[in-house]
C-alpha atoms as a PDB file:
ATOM      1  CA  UNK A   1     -30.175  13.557 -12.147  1.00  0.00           C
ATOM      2  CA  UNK A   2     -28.614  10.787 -10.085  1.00  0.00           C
ATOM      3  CA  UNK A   3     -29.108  10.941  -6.155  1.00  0.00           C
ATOM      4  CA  UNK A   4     -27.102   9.395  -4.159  1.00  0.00           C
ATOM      5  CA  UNK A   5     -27.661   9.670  -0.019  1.00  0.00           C
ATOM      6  CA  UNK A   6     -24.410   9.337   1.995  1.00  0.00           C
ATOM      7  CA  UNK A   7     -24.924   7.964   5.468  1.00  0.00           C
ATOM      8  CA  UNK A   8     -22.438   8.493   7.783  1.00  0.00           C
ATOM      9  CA  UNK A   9     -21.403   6.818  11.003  1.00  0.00           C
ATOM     10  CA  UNK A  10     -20.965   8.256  14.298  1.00  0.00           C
ATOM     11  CA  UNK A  11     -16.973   8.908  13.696  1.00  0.00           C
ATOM     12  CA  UNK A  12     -16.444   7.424  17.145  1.00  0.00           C
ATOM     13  CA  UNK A  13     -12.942   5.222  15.654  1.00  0.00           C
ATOM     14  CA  UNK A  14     -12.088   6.610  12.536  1.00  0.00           C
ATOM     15  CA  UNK A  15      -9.573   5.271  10.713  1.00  0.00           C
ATOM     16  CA  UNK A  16      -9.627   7.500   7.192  1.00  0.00           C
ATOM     17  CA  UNK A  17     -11.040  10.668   6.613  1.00  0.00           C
ATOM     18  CA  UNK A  18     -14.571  10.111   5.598  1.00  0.00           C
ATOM     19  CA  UNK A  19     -15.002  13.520   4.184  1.00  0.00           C
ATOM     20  CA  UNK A  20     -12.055  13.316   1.878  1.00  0.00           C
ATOM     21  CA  UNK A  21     -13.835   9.871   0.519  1.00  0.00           C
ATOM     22  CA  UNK A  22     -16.680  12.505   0.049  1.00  0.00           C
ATOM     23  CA  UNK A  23     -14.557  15.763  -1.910  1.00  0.00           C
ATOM     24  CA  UNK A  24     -13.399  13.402  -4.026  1.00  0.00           C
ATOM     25  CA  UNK A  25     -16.437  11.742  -5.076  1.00  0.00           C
ATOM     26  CA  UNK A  26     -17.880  15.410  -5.648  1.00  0.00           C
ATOM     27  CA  UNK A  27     -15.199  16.154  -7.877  1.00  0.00           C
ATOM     28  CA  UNK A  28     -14.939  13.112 -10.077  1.00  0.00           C
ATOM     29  CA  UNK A  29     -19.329  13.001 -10.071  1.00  0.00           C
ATOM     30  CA  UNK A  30     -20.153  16.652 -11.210  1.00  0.00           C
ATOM     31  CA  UNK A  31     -23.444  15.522 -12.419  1.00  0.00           C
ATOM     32  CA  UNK A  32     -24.372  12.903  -9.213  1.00  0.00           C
ATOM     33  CA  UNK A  33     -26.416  14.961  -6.678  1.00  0.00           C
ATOM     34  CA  UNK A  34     -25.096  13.818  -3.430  1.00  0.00           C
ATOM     35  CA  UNK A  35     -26.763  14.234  -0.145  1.00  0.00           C
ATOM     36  CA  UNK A  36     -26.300  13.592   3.889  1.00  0.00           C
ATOM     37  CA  UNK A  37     -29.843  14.920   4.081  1.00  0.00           C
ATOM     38  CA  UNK A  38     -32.139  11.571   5.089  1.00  0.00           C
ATOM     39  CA  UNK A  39     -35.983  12.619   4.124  1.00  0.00           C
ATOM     40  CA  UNK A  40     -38.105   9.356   4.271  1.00  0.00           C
ATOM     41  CA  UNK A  41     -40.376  10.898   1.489  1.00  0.00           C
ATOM     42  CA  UNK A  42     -37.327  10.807  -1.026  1.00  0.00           C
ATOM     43  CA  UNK A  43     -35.948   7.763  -3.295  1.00  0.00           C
ATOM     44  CA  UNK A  44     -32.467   7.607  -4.194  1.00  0.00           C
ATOM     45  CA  UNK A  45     -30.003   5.769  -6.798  1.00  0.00           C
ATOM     46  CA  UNK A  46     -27.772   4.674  -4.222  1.00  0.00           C
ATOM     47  CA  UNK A  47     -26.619   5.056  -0.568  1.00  0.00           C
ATOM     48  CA  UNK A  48     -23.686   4.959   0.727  1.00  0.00           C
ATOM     49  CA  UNK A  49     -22.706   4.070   4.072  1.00  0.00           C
ATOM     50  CA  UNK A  50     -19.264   5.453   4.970  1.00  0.00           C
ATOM     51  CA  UNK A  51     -18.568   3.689   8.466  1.00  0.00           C
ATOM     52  CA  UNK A  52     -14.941   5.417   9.805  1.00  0.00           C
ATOM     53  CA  UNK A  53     -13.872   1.857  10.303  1.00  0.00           C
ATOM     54  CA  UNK A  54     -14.552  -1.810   9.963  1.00  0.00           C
ATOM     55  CA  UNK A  55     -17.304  -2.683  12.511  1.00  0.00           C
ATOM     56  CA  UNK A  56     -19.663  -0.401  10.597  1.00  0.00           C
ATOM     57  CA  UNK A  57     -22.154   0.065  13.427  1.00  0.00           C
ATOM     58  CA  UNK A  58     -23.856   2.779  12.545  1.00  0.00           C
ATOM     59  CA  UNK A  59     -28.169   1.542  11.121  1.00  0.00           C
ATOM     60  CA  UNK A  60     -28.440   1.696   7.806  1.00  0.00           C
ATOM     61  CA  UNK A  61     -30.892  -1.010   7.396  1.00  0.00           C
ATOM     62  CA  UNK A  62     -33.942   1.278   6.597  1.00  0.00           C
ATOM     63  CA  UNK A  63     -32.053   2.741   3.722  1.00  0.00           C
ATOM     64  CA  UNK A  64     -31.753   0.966   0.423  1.00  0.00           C
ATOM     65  CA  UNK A  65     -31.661   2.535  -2.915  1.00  0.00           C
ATOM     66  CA  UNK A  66     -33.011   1.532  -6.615  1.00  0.00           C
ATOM     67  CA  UNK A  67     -29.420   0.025  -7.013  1.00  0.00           C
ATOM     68  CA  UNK A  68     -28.300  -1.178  -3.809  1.00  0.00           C
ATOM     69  CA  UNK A  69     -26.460   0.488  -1.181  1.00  0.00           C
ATOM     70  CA  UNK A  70     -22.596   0.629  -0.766  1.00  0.00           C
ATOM     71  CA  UNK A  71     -20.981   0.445   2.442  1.00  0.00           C
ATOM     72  CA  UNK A  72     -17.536   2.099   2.344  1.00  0.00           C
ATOM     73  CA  UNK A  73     -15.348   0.690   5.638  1.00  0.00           C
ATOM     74  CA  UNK A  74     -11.915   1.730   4.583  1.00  0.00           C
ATOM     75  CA  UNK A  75     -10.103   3.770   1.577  1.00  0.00           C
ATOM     76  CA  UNK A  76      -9.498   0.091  -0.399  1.00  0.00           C
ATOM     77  CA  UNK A  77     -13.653   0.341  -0.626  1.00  0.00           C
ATOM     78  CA  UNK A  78     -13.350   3.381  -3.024  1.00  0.00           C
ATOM     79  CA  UNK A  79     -12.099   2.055  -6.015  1.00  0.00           C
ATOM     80  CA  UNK A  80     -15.507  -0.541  -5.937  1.00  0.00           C
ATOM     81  CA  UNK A  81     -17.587   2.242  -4.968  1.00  0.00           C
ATOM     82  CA  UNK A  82     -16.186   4.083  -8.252  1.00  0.00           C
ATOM     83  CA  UNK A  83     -17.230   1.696 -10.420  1.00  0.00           C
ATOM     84  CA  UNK A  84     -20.337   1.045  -8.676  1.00  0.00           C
ATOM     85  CA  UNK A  85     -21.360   5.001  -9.553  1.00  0.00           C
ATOM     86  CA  UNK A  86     -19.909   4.127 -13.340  1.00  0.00           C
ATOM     87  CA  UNK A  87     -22.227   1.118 -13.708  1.00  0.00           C
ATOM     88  CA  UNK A  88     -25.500   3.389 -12.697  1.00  0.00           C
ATOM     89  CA  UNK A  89     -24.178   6.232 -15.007  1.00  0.00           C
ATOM     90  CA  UNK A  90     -24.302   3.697 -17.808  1.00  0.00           C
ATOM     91  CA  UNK A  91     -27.411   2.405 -16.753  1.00  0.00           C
ATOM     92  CA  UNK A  92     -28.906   5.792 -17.171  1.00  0.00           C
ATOM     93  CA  UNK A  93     -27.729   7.003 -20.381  1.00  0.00           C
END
């Protein structure tokens, strides 16, 4: 199974509603695990780093993942992030 880890920021300025972003991505990715939960012990596919705006402050830097990390600053950011997931689906069949 694919795990992805989704960071998110403090929600001091939001400007879209991160855990829509998050619904959705559950939805369309049945089969992706995703997880808030950070456990240093684990490795994951991907992270993603859904900052509620565009100075995306919150640290990330410690967390990478096999393919990259993905840091989502608005709604426009979703449609890459999409067919980020797609390419690592692929990549796994």
């Amino acid at each position: 199974m694919i795990e992805v880890l989704i960071k998110y920021c403090g929600g001091c300025n939001p400007r879209y509603d991160r855990g829509q972003i998050v619904e959705k991505l559950k939805k369309q990715y049945s089969t992706i695990n995703f997880t808030s939960s950070i456990d240093p012990r684990k490795s994951w596919d991907l992270v993603i780093v859904l900052s509620g705006c565009m100075s995306s402050c919150t640290t990330h830097e410690n967390l990478n993942g096999k393919h990259g990390k993905m840091i989502v600053r608005s709604l426009k950011d979703y449609k890459t992030l999409v067919h980020k997931l797609d390419e690592i689906l692929e990549s796994n069949i």
